[in-house]
Protein backbone atom coordinates (compact mmCIF):
# COMPACT_ATOMS: atom_id res chain seq x y z
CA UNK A 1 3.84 -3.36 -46.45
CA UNK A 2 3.31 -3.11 -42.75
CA UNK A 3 1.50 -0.48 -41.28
CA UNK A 4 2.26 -1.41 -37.66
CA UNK A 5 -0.33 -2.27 -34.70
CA UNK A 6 -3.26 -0.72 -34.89
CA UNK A 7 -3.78 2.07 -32.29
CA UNK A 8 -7.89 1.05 -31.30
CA UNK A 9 -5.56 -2.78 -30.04
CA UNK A 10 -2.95 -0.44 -28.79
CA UNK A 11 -5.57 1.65 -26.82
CA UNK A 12 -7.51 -1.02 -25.67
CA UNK A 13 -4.37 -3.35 -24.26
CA UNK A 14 -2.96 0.18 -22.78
CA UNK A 15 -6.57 0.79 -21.07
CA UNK A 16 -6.77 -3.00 -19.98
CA UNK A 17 -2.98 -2.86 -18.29
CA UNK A 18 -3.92 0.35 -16.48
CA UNK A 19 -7.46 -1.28 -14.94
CA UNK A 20 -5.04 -4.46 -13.93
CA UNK A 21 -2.11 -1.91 -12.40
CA UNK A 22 -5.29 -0.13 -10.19
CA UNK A 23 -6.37 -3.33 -8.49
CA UNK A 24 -2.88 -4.84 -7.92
CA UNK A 25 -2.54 -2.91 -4.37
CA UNK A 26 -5.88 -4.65 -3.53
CA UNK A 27 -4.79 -8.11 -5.52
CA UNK A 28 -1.62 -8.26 -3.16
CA UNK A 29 -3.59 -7.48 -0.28
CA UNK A 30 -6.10 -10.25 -0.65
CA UNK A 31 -3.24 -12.73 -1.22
CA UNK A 32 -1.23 -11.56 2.35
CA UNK A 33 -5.11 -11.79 3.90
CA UNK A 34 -5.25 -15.43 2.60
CA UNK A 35 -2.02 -16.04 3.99
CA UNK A 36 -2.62 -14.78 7.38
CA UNK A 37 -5.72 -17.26 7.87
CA UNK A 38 -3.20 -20.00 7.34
CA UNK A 39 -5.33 -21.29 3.57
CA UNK A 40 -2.22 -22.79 2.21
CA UNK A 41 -4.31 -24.12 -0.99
CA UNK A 42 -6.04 -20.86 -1.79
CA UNK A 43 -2.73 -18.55 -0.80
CA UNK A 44 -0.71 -20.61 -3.04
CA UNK A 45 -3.95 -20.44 -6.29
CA UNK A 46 -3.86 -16.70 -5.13
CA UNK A 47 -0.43 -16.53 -5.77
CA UNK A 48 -0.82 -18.51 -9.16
CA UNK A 49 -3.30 -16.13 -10.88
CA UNK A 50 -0.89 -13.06 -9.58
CA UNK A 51 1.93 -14.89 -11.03
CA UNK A 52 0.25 -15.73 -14.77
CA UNK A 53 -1.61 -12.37 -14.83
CA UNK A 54 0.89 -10.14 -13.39
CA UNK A 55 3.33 -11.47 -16.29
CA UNK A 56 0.53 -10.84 -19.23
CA UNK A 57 -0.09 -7.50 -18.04
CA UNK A 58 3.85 -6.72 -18.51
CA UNK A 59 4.39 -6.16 -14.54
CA UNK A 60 7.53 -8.43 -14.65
CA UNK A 61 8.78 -7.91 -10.37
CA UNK A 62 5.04 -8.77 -9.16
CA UNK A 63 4.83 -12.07 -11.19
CA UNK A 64 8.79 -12.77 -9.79
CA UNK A 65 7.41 -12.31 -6.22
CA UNK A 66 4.29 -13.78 -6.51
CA UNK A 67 6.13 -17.00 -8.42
CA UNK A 68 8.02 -16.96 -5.30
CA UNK A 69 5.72 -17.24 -2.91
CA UNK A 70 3.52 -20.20 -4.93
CA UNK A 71 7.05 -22.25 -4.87
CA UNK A 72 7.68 -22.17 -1.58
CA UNK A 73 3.89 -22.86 -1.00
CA UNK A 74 4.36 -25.80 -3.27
CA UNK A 75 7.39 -26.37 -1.06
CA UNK A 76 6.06 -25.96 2.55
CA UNK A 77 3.43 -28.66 1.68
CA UNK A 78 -0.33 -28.41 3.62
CA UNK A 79 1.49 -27.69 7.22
CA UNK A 80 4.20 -25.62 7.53
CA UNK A 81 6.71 -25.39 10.45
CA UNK A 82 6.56 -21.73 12.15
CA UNK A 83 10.21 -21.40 10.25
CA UNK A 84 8.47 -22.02 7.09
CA UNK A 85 5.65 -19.98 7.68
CA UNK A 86 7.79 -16.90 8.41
CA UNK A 87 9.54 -17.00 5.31
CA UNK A 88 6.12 -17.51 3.73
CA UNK A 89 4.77 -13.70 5.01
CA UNK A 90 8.65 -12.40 3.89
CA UNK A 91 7.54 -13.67 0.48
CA UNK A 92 3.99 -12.40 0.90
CA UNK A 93 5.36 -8.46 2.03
CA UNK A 94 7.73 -8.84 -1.09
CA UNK A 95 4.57 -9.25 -3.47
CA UNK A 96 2.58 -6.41 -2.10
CA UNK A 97 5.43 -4.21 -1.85
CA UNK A 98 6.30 -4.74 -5.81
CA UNK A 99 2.34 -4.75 -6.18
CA UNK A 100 2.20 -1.15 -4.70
CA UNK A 101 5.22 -0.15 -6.87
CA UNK A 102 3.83 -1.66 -9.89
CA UNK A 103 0.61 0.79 -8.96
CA UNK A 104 2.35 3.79 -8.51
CA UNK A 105 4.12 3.25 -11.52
CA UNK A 106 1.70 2.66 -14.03
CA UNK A 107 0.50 4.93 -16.25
């Protein structure tokens, strides 16, 4: 017979998701701040770890943006063209705009 998950796991992942959802403002930040020095290898790791832990943490539209952004990282290669770049900080606004509603959302 199953009793179900236990509520100390339940309280615990539920404590963990809310600590994740109060630093993803600040997260997305640090990622557009990357970015904006032009650290194309660090942006697109940035974006990586958003991506993975975003999508553990259940927060399914910051992981989509930030999987965004690391492709067309992956895709603009170490030099982008200005053209490349500005689609780039598009990609970068999306993921701290979803961030911030991810925050305010959260329980």
């Amino acid at each position: 017979m199953s009793q179900g998950p236990d509520p100390a796991t339940l309280a615990l992942m539920a404590e963990a998701r809310a600590q994740f959802a109060a630093a993803l403002t600040a997260k997305a930040t640090t990622l557009v701040e990357i970015l904006g020095r032009r650290a194309w290898d660090d942006a697109r790791r940035a974006a990586h770890r958003l991506r993975g832990s975003a999508g553990t943490y259940g927060f399914a539209e910051v992981g989509a943006a930030a999987a965004s952004l690391e492709e067309g990282l992956l895709e603009a290669g170490g030099a982008p063209s200005p053209e490349v770049v500005a689609r780039l900080e598009a990609l970068a606004r999306e993921v701290q705009a979803a961030a911030d509603r991810a925050a305010g959302a959260a329980p």
